[in-house]
Every structure is written in structure tokens, then in C-alpha cells.
Protein backbone atom coordinates (compact mmCIF):
# COMPACT_ATOMS: atom_id res chain seq x y z
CA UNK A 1 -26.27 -58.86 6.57
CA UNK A 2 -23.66 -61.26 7.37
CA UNK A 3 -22.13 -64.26 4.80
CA UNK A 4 -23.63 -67.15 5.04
CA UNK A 5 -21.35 -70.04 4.86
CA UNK A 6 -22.14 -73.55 4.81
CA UNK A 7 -20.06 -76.66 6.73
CA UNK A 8 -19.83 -79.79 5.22
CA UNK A 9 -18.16 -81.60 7.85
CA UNK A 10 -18.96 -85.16 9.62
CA UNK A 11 -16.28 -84.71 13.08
CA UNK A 12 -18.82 -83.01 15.43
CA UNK A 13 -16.24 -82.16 17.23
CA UNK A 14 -14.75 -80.03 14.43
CA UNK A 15 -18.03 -78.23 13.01
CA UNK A 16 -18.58 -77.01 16.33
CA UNK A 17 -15.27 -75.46 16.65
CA UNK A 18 -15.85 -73.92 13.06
CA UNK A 19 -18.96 -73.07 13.88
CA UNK A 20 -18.08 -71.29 17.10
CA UNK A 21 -15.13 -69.33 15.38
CA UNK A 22 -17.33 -68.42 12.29
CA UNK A 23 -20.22 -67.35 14.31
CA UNK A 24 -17.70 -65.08 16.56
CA UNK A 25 -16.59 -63.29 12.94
CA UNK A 26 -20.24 -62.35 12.53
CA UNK A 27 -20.99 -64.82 9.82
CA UNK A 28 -24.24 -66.83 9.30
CA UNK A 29 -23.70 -70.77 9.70
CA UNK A 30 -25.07 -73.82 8.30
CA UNK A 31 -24.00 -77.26 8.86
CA UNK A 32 -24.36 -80.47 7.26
CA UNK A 33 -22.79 -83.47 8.25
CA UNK A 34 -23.22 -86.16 5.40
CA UNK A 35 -23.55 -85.48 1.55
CA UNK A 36 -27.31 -85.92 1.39
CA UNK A 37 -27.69 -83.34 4.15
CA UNK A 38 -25.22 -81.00 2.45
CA UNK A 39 -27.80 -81.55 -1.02
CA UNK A 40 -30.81 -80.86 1.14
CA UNK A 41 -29.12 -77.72 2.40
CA UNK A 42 -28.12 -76.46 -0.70
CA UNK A 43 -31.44 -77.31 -1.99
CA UNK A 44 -32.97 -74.86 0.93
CA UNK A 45 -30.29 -72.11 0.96
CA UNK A 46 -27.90 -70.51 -1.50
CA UNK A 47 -24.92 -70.29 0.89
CA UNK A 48 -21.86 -67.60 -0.11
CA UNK A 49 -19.33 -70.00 0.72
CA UNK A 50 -18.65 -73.76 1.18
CA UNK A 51 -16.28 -75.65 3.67
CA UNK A 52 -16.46 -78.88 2.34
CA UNK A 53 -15.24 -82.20 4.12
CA UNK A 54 -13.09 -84.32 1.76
CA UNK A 55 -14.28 -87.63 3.78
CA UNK A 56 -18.09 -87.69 4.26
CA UNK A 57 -20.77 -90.69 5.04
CA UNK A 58 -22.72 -91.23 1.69
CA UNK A 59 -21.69 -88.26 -1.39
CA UNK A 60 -18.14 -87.24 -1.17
CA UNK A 61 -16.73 -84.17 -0.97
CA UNK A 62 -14.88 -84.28 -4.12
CA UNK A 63 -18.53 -85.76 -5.76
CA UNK A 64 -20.44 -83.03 -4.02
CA UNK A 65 -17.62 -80.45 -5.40
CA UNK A 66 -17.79 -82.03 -8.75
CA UNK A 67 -21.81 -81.35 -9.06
CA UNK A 68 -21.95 -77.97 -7.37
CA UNK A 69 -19.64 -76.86 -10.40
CA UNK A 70 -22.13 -78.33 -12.96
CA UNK A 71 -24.62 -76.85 -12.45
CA UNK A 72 -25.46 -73.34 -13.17
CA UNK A 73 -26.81 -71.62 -9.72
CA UNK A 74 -23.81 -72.87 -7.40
CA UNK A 75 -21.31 -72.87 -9.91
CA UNK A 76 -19.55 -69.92 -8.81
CA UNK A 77 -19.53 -70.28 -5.18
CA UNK A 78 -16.21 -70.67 -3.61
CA UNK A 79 -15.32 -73.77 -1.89
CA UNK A 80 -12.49 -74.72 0.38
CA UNK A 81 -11.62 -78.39 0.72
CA UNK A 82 -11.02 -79.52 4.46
CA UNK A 83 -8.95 -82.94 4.66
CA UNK A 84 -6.36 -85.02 6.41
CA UNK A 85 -5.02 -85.89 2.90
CA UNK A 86 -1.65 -83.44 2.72
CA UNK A 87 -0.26 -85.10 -0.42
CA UNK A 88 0.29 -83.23 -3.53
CA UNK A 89 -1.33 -85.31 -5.58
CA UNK A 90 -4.75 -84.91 -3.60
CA UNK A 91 -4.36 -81.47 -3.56
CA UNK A 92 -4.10 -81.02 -7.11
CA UNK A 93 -7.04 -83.47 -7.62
CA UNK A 94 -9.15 -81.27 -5.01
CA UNK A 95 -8.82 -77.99 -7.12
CA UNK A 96 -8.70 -79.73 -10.11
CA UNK A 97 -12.36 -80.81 -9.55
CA UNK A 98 -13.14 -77.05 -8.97
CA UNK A 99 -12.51 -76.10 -5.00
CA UNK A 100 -10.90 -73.13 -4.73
CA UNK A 101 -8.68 -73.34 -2.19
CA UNK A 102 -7.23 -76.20 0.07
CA UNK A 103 -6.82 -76.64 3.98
CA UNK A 104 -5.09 -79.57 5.57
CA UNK A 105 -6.48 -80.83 9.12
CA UNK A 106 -5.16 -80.31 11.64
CA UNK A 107 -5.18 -76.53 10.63
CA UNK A 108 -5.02 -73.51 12.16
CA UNK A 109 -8.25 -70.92 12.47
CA UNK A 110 -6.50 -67.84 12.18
CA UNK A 111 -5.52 -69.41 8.85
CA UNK A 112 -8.69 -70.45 7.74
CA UNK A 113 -10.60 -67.27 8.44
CA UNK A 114 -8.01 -65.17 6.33
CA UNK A 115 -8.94 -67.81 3.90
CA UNK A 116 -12.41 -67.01 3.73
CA UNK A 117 -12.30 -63.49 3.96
CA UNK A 118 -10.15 -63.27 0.99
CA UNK A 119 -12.19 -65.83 -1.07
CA UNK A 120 -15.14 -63.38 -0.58
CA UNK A 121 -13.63 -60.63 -1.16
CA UNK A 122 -12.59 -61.69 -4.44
CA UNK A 123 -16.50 -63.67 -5.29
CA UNK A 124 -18.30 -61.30 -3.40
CA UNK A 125 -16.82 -57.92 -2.54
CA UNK A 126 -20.57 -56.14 -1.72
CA UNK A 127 -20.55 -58.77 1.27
CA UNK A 128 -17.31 -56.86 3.12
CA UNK A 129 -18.31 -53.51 1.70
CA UNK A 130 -20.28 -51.01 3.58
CA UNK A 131 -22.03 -49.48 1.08
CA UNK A 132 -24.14 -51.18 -1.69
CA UNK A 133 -24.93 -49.59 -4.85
CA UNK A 134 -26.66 -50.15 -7.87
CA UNK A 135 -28.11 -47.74 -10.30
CA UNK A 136 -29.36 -44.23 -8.35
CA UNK A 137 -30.22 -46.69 -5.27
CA UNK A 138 -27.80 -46.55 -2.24
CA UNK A 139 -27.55 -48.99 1.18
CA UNK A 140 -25.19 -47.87 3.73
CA UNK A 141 -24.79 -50.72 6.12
CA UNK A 142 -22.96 -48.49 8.47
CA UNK A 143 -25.88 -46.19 9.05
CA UNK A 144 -28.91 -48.31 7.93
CA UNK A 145 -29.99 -45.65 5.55
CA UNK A 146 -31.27 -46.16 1.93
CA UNK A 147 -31.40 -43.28 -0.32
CA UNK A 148 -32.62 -43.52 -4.05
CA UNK A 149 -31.08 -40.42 -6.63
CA UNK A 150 -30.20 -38.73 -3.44
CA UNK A 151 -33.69 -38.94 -1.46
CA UNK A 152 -33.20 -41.12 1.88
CA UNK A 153 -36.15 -44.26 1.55
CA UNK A 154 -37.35 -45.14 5.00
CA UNK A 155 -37.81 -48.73 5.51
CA UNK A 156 -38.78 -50.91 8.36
CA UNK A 157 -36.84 -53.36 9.48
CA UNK A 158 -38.18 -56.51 7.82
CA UNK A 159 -38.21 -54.34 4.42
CA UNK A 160 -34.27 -53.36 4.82
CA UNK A 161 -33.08 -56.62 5.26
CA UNK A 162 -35.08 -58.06 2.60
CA UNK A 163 -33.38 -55.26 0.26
CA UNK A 164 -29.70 -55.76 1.44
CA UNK A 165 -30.51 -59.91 0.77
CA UNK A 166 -31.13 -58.88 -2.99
CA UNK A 167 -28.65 -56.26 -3.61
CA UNK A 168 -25.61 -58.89 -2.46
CA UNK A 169 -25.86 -60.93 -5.40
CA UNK A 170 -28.10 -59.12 -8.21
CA UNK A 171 -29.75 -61.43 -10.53
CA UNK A 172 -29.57 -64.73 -8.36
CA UNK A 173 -33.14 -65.43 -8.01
CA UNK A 174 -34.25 -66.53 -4.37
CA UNK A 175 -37.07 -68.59 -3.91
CA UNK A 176 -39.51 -67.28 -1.20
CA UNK A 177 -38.66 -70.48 0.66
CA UNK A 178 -35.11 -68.72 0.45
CA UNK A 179 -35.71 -65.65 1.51
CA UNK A 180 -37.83 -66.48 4.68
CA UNK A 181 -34.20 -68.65 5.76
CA UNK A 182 -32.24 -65.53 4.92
CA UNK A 183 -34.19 -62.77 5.99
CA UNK A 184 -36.39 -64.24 8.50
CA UNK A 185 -34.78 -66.61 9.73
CA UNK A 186 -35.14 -70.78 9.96
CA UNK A 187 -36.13 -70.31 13.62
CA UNK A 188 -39.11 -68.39 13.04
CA UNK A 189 -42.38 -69.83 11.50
CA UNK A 190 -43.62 -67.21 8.97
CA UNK A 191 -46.03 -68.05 6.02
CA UNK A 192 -44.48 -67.96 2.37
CA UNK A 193 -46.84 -65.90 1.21
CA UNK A 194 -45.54 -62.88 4.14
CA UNK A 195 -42.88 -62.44 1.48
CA UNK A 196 -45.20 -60.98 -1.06
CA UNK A 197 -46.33 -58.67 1.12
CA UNK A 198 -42.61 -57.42 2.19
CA UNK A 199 -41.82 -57.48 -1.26
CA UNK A 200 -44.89 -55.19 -1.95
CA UNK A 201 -43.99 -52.94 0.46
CA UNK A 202 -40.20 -52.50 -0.18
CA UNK A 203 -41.56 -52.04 -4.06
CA UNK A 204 -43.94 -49.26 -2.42
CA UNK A 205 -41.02 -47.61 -0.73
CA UNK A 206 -38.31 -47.05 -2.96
CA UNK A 207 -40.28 -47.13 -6.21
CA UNK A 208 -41.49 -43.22 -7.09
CA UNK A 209 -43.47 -42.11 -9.82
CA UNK A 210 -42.05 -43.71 -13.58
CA UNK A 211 -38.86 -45.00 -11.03
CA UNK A 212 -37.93 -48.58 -12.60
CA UNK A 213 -38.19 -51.34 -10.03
CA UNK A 214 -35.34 -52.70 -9.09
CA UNK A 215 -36.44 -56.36 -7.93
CA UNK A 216 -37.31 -58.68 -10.73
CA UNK A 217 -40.68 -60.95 -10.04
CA UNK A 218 -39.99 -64.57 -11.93
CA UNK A 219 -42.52 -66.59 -12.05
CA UNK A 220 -43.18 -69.70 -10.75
CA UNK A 221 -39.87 -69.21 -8.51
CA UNK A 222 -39.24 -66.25 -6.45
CA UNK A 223 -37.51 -62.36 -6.55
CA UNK A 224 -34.44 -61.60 -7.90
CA UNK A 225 -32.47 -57.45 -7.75
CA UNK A 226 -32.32 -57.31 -11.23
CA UNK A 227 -28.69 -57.15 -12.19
CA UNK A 228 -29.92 -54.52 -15.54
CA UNK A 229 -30.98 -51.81 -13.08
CA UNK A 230 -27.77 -50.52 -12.70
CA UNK A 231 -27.32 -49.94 -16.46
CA UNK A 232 -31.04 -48.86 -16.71
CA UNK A 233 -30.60 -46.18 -14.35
């Protein structure tokens, strides 16, 4: 399952060009075009990567950057600051606030890709890898296999994705809200409650016997691949 990386950006003309070129690398795109949208985004989705507009109608990008790094859940994703503002000074300020890295319009795509591909890389290496693994439980992208202490699990297609979603980051809980955007889909209109059901079923799969169950249930706010499994194991 492809990154999904979020643009903060307010020059059409420019998000559709980084749109385009992201969408070409195989990644999943979501674009905002003020700061309110980009907090109602990030309210709706836990992107893997920000490219965040230094100039934006309403929230700023710097004020935007500045509260994604308070607060616990987006803390750690990595954000590049897109600007006209080449000066030093505003680059310091930029990463100062917490982005991690720092492109100056007009730039160059090429540029910006290699960018993002080695800001992941770094944040989230299981998203470039072709094999996830955690514990006795194994997901080969390559193949679309699963195998658990050596036994292959069959799942169905709704079931595998759902799995692959939770093994990229283990231990961020998803709401089910979440997880219909990132499995599903926002184009398609599928009840919340569908999740339980896929959850239930992926549980069914690759759960055997006195196996311990990998995804974490939390209450009150959604499913989580619980980042002790691997230790459990």
C-alpha cells in the first residue's frame, strides 16, 4: 500500500502539478488548500508525510507546523516546507519550528521526490520495504502472501489490505473512520461498522489456536497492530 502524503498548498496550479508527479510515483494524495482544510484533513486521515505551503489563506504553514509538533499523534510525521522565501533566516525559522526539510519555489521535481523518498525512508522504512514483519507474522508485498511461523494465511483482498494498513505503523491507532479512507477508499460509501467485520475476519485468519492477536481493539476509538507483538512472539 502506497504513502500517503498530504499537500498543503493554495496555487492550484502547483498542487496539481504535485499531485500529478506524486500520483505517477505510486503514492496516495491528499490536498488541502487553506489551513482549516489542512486541520480537517488531518483530522480525517493520518497522512505519512506533509508538503506544507509556507503562505496559506487562514492558519499558516509555520502555525500549522508549529501544532502538528505539539501534539502527540502527528508529532513525528515529516514535513517539508514549500516557499518563495529563499533567505536564510526563514529557513532556519522553518526547521526551527520543526519541518524537516526545506524546498524553495520555483523548485525542481526530480528534487523534491528524492526528498521524500529519503524522508520516508528514514520515518518510515516498512513503507519502501517489500516485506513486513513483526513477530512470527510475515507480508510480502511482492507476492501478496502472508505467512504466520512459516504457515502461508490466505486472505481476501479487503482483509490484506486492511493488515498491510496496520503493520506500516504498529501502535498508531486508526479510527474506523480512518481505516475506511485508507483501506477502502474516500470514493466508496461503506458503513463504519463493515470494519468490524474485516477486522473479525482478518482476526479469524491469521489467529490459530492460543496464537496472540496481533491487532489491538481500543475502545471508544478504533484498531491499532500492536507494536508488543513482536516482542511477545
Amino acid at each position: 500500500m502506497a504513502a500517503t502524503i498530504l499537500v498543503v498548498e493554495d496555487e492550484a496550479d502547483l498542487s496539481v502539478l504535485m499531485r500529478y508527479n506524486l500520483e505517477a510515483e505510486g503514492f496516495r494524495v491528499l490536498t488541502a488548500e487553506s489551513g482549516d482544510e489542512a486541520v480537517e484533513a488531518m483530522q480525517e486521515t493520518t497522512p505519512d508525510l506533509i508538503l506544507l505551503d509556507w503562505m496559506l489563506p487562514g492558519l499558516s504553514g509555520i502555525e500549522l507546523c508549529r501544532r502538528w509538533r505539539a501534539r502527540e499523534e502527528t508529532a513525528r510525521i515529516p514535513i517539508i516546507m514549500i516557499t518563495a522565501r529563499g533567505e536564510e533566516e526563514e529557513r532556519v525559522r522553518g526547521l526551527a519550528t520543526g519541518a524537516d526539510d526545506y524546498v524553495v519555489k520555483p523548485f525542481s521535481v526530480p528534487e523534491l521526490l528524492a526528498r521524500i523518498n529519503a524522508l520516508l525512508r528514514r520515518s518510515s522504512p516498512q513503507l519502501v520495504t517489500a516485506v513486513l514483519k513483526a513477530g512470527d507474522l510475515e507480508l510480502d508485498r511482492t507476492s501478496h502472501r502472508v505467512s504466520r511461523s512459516g504457515r502461508e494465511v490466505h486472505l481476501g483482498p479487503t482483509e490484506y489490505r486492511l493488515l498491510e494498513y496496520l503493520m506500516r505503523h504498529p501502535g498508531r491507532v486508526y479510527s474506523r473512520e480512518q481505516l475506511l479512507d485508507g483501506v477502502w477508499g474516500n470514493d466508496v460509501y461503506v458503513d463504519e461498522r463493515t470494519v468490524d467485520v474485516h477486522v473479525g475476519r482478518l482476526r479469524k485468519a491469521i489467529n490459530r489456536g492460543r496464537s496472540a492477536d496481533p491487532i489491538r481493539t481500543v475502545r471508544g476509538a478504533g484498531y491499532a497492530f500492536d507494536e508488543r507483538f513482536e516482542k511477545a512472539s
